[in-house]
PDB file of N, CA and C in Angstrom:
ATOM      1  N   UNK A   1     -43.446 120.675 210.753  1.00  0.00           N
ATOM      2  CA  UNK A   1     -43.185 119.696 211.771  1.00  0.00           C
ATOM      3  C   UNK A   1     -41.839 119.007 211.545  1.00  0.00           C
ATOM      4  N   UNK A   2     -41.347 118.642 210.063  1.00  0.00           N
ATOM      5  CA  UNK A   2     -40.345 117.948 209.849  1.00  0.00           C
ATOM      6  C   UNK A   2     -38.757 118.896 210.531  1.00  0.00           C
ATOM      7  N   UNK A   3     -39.112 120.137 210.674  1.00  0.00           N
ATOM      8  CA  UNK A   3     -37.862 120.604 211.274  1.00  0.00           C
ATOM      9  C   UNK A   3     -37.941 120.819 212.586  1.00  0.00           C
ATOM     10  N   UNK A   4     -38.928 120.444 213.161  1.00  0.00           N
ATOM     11  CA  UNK A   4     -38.991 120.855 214.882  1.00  0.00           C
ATOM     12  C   UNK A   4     -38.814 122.059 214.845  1.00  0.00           C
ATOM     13  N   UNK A   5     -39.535 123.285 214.203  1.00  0.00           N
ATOM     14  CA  UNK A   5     -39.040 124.426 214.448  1.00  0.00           C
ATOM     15  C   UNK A   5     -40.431 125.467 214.618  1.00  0.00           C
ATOM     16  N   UNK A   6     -40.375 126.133 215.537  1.00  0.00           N
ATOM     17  CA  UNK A   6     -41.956 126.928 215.386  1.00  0.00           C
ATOM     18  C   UNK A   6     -42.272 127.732 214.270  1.00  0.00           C
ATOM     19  N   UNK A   7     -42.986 128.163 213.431  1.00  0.00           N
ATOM     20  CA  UNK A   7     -43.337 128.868 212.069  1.00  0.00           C
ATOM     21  C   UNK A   7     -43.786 129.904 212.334  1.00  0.00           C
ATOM     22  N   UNK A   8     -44.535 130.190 213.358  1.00  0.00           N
ATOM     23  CA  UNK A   8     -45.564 131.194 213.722  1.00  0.00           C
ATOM     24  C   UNK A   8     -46.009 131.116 214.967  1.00  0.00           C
ATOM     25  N   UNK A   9     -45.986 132.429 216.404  1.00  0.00           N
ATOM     26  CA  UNK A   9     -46.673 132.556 217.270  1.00  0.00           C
ATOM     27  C   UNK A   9     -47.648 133.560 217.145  1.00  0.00           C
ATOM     28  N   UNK A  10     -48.777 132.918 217.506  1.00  0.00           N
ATOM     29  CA  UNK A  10     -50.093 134.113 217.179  1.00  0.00           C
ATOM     30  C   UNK A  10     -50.085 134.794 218.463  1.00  0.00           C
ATOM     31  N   UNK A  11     -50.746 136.005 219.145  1.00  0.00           N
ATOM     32  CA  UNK A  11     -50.871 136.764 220.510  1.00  0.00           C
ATOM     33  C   UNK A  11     -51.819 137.840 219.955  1.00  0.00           C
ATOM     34  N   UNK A  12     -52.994 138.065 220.524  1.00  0.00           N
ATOM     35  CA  UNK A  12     -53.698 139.085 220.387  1.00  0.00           C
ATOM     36  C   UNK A  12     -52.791 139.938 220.645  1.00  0.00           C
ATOM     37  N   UNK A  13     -53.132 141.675 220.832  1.00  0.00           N
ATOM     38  CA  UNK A  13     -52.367 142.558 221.251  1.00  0.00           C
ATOM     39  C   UNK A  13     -52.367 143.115 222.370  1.00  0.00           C
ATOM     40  N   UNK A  14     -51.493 143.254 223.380  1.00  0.00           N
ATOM     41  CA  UNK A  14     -51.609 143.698 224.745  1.00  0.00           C
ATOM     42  C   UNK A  14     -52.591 144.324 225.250  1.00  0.00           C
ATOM     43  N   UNK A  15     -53.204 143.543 226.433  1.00  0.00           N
ATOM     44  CA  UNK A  15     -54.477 143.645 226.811  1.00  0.00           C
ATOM     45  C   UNK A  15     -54.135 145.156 228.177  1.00  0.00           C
ATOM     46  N   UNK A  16     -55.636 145.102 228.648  1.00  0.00           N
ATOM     47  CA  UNK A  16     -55.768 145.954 229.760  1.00  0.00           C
ATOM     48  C   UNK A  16     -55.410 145.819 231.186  1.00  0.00           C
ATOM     49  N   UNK A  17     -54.635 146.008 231.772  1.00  0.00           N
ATOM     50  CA  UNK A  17     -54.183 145.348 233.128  1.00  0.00           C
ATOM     51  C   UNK A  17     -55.862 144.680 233.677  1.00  0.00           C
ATOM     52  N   UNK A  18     -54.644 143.208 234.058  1.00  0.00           N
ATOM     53  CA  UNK A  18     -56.255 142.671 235.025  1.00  0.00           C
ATOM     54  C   UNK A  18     -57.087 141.758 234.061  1.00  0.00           C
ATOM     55  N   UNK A  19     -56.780 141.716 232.838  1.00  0.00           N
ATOM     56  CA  UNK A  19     -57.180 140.832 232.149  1.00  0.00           C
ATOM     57  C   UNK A  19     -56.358 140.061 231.480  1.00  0.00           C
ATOM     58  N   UNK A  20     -56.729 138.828 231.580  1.00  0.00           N
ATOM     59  CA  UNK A  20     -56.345 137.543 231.103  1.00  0.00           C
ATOM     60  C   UNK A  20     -56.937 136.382 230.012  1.00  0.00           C
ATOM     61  N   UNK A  21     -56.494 136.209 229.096  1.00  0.00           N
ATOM     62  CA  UNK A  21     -57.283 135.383 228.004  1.00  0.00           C
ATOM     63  C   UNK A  21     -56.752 133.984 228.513  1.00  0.00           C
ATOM     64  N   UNK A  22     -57.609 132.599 228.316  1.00  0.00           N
ATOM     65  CA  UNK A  22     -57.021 131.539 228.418  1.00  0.00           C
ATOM     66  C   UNK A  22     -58.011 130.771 226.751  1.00  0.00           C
ATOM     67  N   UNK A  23     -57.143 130.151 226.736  1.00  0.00           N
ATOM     68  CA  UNK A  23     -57.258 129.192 225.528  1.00  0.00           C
ATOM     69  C   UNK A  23     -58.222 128.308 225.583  1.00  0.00           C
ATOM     70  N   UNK A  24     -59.096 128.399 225.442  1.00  0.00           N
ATOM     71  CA  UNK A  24     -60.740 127.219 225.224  1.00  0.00           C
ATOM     72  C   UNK A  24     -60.395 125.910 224.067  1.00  0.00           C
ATOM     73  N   UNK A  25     -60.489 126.603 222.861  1.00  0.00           N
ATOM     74  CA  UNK A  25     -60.677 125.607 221.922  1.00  0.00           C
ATOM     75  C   UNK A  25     -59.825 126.080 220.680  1.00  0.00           C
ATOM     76  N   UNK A  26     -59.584 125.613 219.363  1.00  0.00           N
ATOM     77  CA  UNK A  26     -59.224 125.862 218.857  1.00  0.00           C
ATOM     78  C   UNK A  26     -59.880 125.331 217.288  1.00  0.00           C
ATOM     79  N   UNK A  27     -59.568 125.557 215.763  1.00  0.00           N
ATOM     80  CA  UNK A  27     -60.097 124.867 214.645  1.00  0.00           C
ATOM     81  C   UNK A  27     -59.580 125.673 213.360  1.00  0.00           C
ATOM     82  N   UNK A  28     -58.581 124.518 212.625  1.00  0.00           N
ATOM     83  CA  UNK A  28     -57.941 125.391 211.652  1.00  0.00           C
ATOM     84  C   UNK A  28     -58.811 124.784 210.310  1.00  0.00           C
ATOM     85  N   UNK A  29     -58.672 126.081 209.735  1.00  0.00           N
ATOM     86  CA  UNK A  29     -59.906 125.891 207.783  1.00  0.00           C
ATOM     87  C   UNK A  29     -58.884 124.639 207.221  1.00  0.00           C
ATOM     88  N   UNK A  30     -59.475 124.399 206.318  1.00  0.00           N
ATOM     89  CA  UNK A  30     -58.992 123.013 205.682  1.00  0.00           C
ATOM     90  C   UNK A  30     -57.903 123.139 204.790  1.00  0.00           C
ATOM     91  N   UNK A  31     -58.007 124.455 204.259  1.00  0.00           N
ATOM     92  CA  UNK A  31     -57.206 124.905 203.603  1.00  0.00           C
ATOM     93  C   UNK A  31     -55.968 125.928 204.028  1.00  0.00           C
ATOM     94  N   UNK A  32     -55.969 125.576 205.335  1.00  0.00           N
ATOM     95  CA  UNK A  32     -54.738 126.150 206.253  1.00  0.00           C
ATOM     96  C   UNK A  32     -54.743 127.267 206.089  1.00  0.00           C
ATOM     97  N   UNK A  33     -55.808 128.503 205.750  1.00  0.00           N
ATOM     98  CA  UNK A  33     -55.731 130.201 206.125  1.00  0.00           C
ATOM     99  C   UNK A  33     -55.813 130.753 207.164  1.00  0.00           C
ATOM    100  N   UNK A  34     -56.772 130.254 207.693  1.00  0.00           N
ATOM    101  CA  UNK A  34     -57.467 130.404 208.672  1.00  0.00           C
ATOM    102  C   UNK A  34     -57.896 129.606 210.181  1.00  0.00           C
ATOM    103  N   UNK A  35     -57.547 130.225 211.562  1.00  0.00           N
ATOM    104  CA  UNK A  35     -57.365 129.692 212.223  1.00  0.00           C
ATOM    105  C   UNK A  35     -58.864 130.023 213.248  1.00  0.00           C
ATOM    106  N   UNK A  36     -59.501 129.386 214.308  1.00  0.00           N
ATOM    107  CA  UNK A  36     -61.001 129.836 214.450  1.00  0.00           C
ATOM    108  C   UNK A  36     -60.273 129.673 216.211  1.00  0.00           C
ATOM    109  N   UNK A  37     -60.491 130.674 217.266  1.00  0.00           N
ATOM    110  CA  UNK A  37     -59.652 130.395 218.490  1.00  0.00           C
ATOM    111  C   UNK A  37     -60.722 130.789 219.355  1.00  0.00           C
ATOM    112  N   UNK A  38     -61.324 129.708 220.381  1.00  0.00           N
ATOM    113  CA  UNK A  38     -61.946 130.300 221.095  1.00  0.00           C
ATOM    114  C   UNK A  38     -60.770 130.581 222.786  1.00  0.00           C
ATOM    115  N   UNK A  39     -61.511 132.263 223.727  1.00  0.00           N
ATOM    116  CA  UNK A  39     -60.790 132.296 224.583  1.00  0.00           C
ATOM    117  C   UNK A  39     -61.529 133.246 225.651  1.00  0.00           C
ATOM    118  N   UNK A  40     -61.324 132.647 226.886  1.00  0.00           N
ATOM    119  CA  UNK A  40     -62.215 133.253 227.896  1.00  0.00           C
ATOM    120  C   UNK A  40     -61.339 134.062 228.723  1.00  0.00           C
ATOM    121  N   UNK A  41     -62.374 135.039 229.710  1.00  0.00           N
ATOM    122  CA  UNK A  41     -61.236 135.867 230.225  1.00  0.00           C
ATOM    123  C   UNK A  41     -61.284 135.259 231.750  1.00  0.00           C
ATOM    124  N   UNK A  42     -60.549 135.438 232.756  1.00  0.00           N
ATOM    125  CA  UNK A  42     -60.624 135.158 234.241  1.00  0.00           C
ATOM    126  C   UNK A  42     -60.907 136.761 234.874  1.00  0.00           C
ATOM    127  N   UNK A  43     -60.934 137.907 234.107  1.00  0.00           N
ATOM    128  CA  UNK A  43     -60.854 139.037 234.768  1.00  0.00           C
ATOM    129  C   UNK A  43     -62.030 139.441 235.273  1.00  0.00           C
ATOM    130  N   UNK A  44     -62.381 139.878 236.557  1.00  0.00           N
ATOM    131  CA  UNK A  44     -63.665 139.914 236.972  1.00  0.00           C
ATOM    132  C   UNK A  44     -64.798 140.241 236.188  1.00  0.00           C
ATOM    133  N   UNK A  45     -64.601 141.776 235.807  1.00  0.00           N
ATOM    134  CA  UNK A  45     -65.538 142.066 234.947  1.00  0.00           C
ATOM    135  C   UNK A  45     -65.948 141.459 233.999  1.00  0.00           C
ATOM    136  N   UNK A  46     -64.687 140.634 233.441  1.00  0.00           N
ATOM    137  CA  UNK A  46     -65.377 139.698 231.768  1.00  0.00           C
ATOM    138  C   UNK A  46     -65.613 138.239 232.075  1.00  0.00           C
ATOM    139  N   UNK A  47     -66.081 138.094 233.408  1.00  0.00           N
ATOM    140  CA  UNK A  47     -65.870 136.561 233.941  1.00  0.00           C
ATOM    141  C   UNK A  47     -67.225 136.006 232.814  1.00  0.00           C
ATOM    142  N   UNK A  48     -66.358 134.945 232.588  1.00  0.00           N
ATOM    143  CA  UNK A  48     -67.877 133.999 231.911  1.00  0.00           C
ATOM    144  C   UNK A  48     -67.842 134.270 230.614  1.00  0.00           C
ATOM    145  N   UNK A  49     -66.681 135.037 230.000  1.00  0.00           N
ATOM    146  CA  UNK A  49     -67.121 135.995 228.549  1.00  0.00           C
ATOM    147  C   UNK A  49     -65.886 135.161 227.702  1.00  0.00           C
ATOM    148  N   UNK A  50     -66.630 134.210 226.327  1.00  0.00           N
ATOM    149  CA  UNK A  50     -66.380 133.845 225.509  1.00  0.00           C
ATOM    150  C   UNK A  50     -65.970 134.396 224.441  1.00  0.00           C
ATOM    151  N   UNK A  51     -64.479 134.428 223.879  1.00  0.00           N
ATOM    152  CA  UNK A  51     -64.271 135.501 222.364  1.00  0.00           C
ATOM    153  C   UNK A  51     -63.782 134.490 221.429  1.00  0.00           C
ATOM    154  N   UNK A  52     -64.600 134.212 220.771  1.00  0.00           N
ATOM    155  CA  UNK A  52     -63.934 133.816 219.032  1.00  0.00           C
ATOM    156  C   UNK A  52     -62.854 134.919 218.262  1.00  0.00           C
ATOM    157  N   UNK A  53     -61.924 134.440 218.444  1.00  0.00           N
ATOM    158  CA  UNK A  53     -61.103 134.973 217.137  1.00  0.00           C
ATOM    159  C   UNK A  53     -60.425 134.077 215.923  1.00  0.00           C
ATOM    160  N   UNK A  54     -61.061 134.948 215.042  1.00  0.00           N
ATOM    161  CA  UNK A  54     -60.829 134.468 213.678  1.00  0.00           C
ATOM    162  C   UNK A  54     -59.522 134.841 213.102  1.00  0.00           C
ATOM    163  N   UNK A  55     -58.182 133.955 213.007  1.00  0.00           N
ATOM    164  CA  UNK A  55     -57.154 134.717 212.578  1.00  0.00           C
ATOM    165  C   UNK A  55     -56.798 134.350 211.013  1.00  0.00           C
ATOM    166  N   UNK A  56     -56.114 135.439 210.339  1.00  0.00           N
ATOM    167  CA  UNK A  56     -55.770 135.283 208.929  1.00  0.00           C
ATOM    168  C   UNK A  56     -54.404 134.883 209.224  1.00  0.00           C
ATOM    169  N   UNK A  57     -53.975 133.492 208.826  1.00  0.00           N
ATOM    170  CA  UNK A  57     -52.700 133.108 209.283  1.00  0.00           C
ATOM    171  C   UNK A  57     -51.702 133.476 208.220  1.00  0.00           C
ATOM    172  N   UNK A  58     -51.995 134.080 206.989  1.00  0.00           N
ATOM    173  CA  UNK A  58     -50.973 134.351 206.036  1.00  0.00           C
ATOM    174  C   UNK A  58     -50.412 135.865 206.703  1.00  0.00           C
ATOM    175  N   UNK A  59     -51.278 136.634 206.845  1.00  0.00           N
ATOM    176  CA  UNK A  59     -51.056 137.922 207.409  1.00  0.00           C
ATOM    177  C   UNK A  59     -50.654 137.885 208.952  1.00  0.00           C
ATOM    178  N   UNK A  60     -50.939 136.960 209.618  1.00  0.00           N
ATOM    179  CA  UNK A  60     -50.539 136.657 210.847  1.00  0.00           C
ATOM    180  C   UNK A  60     -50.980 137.727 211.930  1.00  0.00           C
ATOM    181  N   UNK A  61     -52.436 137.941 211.489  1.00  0.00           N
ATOM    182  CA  UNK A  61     -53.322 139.125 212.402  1.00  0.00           C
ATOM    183  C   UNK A  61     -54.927 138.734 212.577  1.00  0.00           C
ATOM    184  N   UNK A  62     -55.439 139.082 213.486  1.00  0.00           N
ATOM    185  CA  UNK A  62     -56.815 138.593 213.656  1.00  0.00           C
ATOM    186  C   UNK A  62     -57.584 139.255 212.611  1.00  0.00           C
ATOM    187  N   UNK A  63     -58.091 138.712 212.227  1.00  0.00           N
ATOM    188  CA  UNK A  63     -59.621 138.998 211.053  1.00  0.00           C
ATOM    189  C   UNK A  63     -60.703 139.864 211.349  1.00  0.00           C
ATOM    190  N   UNK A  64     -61.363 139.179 212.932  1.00  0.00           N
ATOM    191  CA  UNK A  64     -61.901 139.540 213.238  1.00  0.00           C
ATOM    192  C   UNK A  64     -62.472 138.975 214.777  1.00  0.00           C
ATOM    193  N   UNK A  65     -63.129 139.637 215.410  1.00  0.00           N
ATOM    194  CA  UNK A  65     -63.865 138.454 216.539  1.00  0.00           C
ATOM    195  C   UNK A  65     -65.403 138.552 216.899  1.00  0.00           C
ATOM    196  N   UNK A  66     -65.696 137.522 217.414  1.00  0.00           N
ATOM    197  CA  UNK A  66     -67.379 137.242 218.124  1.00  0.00           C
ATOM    198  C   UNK A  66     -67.089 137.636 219.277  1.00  0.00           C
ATOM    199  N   UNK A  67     -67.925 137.740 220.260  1.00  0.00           N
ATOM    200  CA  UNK A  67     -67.911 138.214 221.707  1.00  0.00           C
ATOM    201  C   UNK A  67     -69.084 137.890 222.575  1.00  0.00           C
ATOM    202  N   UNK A  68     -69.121 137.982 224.198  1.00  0.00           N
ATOM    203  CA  UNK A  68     -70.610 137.624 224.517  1.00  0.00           C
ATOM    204  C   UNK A  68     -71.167 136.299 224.740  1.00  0.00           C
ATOM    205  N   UNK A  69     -70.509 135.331 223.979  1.00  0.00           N
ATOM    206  CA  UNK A  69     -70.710 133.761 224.407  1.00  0.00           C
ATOM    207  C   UNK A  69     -70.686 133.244 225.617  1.00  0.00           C
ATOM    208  N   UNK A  70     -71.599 132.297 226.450  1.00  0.00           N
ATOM    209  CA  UNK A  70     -71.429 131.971 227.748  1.00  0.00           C
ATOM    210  C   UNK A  70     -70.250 130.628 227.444  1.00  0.00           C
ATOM    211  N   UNK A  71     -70.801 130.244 226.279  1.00  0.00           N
ATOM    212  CA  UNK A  71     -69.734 129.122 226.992  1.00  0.00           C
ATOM    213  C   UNK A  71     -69.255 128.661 225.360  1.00  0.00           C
ATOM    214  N   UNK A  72     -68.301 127.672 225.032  1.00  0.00           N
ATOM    215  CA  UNK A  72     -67.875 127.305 223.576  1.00  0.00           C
ATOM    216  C   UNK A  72     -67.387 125.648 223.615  1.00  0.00           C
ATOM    217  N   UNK A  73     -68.111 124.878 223.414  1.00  0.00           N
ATOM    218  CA  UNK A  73     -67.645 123.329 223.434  1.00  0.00           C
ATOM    219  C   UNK A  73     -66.779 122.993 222.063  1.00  0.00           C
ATOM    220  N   UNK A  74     -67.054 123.139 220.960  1.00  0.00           N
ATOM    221  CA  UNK A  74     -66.234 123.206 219.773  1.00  0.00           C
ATOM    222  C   UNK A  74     -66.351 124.014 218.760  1.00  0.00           C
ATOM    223  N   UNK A  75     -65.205 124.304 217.802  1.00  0.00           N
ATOM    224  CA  UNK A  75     -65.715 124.684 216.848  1.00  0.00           C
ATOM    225  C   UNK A  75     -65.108 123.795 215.331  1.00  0.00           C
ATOM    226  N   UNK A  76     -65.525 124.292 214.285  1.00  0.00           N
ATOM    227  CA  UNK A  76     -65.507 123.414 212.932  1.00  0.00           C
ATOM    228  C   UNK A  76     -65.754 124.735 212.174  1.00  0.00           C
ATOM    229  N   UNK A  77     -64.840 124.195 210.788  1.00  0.00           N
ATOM    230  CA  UNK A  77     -65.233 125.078 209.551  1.00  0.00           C
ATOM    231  C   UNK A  77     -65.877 124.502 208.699  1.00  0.00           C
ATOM    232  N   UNK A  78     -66.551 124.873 207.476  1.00  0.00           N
ATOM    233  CA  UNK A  78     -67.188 124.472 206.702  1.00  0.00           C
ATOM    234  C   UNK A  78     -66.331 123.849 205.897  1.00  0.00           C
ATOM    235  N   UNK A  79     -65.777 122.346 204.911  1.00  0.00           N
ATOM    236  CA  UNK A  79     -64.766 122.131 204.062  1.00  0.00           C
ATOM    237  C   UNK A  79     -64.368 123.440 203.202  1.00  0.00           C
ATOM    238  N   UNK A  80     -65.353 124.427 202.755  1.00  0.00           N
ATOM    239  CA  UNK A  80     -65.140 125.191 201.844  1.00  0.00           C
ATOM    240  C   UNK A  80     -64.598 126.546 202.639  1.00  0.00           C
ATOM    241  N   UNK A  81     -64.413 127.001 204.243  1.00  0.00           N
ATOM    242  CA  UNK A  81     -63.987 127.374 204.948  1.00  0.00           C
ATOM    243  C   UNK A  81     -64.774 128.218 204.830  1.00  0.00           C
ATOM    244  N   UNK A  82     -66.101 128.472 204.204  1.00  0.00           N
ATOM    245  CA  UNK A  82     -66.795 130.022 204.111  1.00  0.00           C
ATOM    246  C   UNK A  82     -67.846 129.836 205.711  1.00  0.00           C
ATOM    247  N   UNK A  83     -67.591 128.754 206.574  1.00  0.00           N
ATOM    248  CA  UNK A  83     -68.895 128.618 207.539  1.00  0.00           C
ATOM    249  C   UNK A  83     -67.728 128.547 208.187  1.00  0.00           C
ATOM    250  N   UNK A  84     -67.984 128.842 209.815  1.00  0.00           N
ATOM    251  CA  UNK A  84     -67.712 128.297 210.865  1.00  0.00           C
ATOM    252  C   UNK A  84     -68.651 128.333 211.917  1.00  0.00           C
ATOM    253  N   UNK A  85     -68.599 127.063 212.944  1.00  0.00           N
ATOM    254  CA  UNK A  85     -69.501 126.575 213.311  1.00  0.00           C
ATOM    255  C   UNK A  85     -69.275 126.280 214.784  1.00  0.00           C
ATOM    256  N   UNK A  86     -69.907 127.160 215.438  1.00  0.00           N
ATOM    257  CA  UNK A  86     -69.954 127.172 217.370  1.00  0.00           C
ATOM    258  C   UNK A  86     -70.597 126.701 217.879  1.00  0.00           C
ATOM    259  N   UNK A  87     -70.309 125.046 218.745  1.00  0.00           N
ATOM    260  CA  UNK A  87     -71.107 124.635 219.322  1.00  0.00           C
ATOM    261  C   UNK A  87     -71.081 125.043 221.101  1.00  0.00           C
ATOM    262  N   UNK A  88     -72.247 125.202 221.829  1.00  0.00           N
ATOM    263  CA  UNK A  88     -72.080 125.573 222.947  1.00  0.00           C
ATOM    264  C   UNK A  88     -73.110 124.766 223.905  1.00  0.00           C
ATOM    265  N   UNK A  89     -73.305 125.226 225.044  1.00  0.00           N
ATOM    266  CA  UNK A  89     -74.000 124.337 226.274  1.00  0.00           C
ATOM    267  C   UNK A  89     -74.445 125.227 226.904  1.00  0.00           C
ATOM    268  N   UNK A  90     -75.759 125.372 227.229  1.00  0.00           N
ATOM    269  CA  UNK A  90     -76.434 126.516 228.028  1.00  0.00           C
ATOM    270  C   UNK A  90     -77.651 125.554 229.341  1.00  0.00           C
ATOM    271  N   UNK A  91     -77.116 126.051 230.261  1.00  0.00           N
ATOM    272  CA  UNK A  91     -77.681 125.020 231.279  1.00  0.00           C
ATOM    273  C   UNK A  91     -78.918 126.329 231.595  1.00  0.00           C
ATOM    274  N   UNK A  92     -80.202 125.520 232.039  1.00  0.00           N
ATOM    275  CA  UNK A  92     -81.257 126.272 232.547  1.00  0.00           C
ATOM    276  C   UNK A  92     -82.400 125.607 233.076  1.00  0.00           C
ATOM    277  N   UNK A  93     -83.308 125.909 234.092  1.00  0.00           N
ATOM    278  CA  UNK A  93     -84.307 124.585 234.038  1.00  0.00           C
ATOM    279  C   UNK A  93     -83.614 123.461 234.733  1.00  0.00           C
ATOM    280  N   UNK A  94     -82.624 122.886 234.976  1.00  0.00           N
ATOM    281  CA  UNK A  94     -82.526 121.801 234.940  1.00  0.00           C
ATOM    282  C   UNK A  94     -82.324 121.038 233.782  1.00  0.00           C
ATOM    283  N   UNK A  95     -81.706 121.856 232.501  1.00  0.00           N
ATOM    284  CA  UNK A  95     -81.422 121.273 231.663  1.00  0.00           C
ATOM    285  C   UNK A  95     -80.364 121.687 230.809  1.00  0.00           C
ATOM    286  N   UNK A  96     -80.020 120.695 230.025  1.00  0.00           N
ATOM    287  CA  UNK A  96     -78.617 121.428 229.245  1.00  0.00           C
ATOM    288  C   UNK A  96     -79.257 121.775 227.955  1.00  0.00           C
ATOM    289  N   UNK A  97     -78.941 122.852 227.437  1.00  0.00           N
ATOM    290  CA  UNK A  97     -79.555 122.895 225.992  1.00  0.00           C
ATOM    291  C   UNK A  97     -78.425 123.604 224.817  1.00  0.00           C
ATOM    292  N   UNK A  98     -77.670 122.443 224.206  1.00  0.00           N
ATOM    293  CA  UNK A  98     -76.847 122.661 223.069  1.00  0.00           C
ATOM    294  C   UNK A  98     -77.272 123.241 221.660  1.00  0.00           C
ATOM    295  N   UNK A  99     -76.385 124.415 221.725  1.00  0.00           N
ATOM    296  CA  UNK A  99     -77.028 124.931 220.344  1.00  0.00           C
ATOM    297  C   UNK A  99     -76.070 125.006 219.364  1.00  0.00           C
ATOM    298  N   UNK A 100     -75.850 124.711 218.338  1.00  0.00           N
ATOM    299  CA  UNK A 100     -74.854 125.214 217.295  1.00  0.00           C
ATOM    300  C   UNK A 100     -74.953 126.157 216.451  1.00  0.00           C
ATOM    301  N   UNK A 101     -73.980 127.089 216.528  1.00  0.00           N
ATOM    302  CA  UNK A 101     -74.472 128.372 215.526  1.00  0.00           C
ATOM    303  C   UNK A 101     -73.349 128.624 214.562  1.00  0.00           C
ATOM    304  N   UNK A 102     -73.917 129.262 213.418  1.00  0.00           N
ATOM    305  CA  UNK A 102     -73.375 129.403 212.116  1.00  0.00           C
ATOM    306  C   UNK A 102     -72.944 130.582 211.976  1.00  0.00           C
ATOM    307  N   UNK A 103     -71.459 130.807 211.349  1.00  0.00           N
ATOM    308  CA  UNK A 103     -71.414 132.404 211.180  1.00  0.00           C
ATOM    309  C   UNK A 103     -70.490 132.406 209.729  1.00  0.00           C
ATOM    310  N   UNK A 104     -70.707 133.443 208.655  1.00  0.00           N
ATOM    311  CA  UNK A 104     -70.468 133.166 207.474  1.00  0.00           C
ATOM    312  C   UNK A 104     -68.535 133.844 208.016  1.00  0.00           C
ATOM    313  N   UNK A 105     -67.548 133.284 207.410  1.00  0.00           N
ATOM    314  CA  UNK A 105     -66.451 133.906 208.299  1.00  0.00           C
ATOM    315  C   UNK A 105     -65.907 135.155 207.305  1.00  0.00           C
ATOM    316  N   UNK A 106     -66.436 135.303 206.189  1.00  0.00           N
ATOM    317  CA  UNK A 106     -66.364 136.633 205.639  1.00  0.00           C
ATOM    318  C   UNK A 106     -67.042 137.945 206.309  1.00  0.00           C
ATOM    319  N   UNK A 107     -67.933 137.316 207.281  1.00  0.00           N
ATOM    320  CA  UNK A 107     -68.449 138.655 207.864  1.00  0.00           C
ATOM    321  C   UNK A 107     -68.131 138.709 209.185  1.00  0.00           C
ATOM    322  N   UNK A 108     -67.259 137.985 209.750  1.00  0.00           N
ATOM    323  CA  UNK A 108     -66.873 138.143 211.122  1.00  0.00           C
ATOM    324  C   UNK A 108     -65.599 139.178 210.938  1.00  0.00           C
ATOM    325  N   UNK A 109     -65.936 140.085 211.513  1.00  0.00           N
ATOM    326  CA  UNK A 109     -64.735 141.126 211.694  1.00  0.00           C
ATOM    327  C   UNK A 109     -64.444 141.637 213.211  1.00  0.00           C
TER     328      UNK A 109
END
């Protein structure tokens, strides 16, 4: 920050015509490795479709990703960065029902 200068732009890798990622949320490990990115698509087919990507910011490449999520309100790492933690909102019934889920981030690939 002290030089006003950018360090690093992250970009998945060129997608499929017709699809579009937009930026949901975001949550960096405590120990600055690791970056937790949630991102939805607008493209018809993937409408509604939530992707976690987990990036290794030393290597400056994704780790790995989740997929399939309806929706992503935040996320959080564990202090020890081995958890990360997806909270979401699932409406049904007439009701909202928030769930938070756990994923160990050594096994997200």
């Amino acid at each position: 920050m002290t030089s006003g200068k950018e360090a690093r732009c992250l970009a998945d890798s060129p997608k499929r015509s017709g699809v579009v990622d937009r930026l949901h949320c975001a949550a960096l490990s405590s120990d600055g490795s690791l970056l937790a990115v949630t991102t939805y698509s607008s493209a018809e087919e993937f409408e509604n479709q939530i992707k976690v990507t987990l990036w290794d910011l030393a290597a400056g490449r994704p780790q790995g990703t989740l997929s399939g999520f309806r929706d992503c309100h935040a996320l959080a790492f564990s202090p020890d960065g081995q958890w990360l933690a997806i909270g979401d909102m699932e409406y049904g019934g007439g009701k909202a029902l928030g769930k938070i889920r756990l994923w160990r981030t050594s096994e997200i690939e």
